[in-house]
Protein backbone atom coordinates (compact mmCIF):
# COMPACT_ATOMS: atom_id res chain seq x y z
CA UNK A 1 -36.51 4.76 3.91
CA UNK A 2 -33.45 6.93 3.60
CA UNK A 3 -29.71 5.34 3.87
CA UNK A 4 -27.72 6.03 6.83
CA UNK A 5 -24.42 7.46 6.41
CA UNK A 6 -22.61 3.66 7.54
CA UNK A 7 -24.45 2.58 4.38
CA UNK A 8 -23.39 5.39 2.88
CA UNK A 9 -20.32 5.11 2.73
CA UNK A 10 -19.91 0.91 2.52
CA UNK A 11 -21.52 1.46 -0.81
CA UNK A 12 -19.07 3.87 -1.79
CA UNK A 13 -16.38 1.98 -0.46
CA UNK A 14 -17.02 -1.40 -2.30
CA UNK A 15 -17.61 0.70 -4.95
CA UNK A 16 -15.44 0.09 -7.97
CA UNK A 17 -13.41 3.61 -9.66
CA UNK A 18 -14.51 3.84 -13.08
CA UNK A 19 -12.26 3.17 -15.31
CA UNK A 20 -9.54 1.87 -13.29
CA UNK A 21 -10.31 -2.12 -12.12
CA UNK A 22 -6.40 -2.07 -10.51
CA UNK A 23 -7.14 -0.13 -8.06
CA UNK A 24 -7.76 -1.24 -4.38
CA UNK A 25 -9.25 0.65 -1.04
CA UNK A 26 -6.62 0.45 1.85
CA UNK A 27 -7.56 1.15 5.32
CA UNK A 28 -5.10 1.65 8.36
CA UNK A 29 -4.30 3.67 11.03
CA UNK A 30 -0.59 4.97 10.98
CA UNK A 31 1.38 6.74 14.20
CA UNK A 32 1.30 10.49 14.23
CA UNK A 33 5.32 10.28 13.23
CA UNK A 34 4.78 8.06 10.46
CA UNK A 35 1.85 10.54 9.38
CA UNK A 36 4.02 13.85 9.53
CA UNK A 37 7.40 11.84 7.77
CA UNK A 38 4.92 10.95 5.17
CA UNK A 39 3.70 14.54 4.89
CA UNK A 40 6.99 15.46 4.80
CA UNK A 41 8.04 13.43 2.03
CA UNK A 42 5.26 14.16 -0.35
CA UNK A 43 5.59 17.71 0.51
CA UNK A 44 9.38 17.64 -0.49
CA UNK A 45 8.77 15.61 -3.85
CA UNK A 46 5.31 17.03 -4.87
CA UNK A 47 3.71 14.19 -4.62
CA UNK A 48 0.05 13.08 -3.44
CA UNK A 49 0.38 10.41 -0.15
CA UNK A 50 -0.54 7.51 -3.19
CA UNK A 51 1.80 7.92 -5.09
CA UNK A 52 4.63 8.25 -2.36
CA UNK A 53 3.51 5.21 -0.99
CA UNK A 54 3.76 3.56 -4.67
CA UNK A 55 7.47 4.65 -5.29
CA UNK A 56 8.47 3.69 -1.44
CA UNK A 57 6.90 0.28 -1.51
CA UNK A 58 8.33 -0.18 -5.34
CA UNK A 59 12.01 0.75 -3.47
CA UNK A 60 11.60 -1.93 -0.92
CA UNK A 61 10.24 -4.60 -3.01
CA UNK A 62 13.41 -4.08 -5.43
CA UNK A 63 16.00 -3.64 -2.77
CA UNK A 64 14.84 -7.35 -1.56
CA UNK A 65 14.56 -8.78 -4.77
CA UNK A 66 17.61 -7.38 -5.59
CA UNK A 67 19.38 -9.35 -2.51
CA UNK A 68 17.22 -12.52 -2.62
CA UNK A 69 18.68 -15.82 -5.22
CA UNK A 70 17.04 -17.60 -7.62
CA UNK A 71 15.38 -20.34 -5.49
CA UNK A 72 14.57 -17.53 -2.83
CA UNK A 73 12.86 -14.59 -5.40
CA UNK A 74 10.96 -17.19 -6.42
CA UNK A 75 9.62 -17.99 -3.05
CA UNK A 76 8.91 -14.42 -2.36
CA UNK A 77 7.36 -13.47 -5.54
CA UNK A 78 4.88 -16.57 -4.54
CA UNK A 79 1.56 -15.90 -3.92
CA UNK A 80 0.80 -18.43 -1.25
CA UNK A 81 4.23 -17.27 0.52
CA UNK A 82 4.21 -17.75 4.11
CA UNK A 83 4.00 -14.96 6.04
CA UNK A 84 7.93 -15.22 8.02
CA UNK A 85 9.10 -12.50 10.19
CA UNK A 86 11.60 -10.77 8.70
CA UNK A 87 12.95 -7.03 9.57
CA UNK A 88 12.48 -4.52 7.01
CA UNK A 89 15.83 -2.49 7.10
C-alpha cells in the first residue's frame, strides 16, 4: 500500500540532514508583521530567514548575558532553568 502524504512528510520530518547531526526542525506560526520584518531584514542583509534568525537570537542571548552576574549567568545558562517571565526588550 502506498504512503499518504501525512506519512510523507513525518518521515521526512524526523528525518535526520546528512551530514549535519546539530541541526533541529522548528515549527511555528509567526504574525503576518513579524513575517514581513523578517523578510525585510534578510532582504536588507542577504541573508536566508535561518541564518537571520541565528545572528538575532545570538544578539539577544549576548545582550542578557552581558547584563546578568556571576551567580545569575549561571542560572540562565542552566539547562533545567525555570521557565520565569521576563520581558525581552
Amino acid at each position: 500500500m502506498a504512503m499518504s502524504n501525512a506519512e510523507r512528510q513525518r518521515r521526512y520530518r524526523e528525518r535526520p540532514r546528512s551530514g549535519d547531526h546539530q541541526q533541529v526542525r522548528l515549527n511555528m506560526t509567526v504574525s503576518e508583521t513579524t513575517r514581513h520584518q523578517l523578510e525585510r531584514l534578510t532582504s536588507f542583509y542577504g541573508m536566508t530567514k535561518r541564518s537571520m534568525l541565528e545572528v538575532l537570537i545570538l544578539a539577544a542571548d549576548e545582550k542578557v548575558l552581558a547584563m546578568l552576574v556571576d551567580e545569575d549567568a549561571a542560572e540562565y545558562l542552566s539547562p533545567s532553568r525555570s521557565n520565569q517571565s521576563k520581558k525581552p526588550f
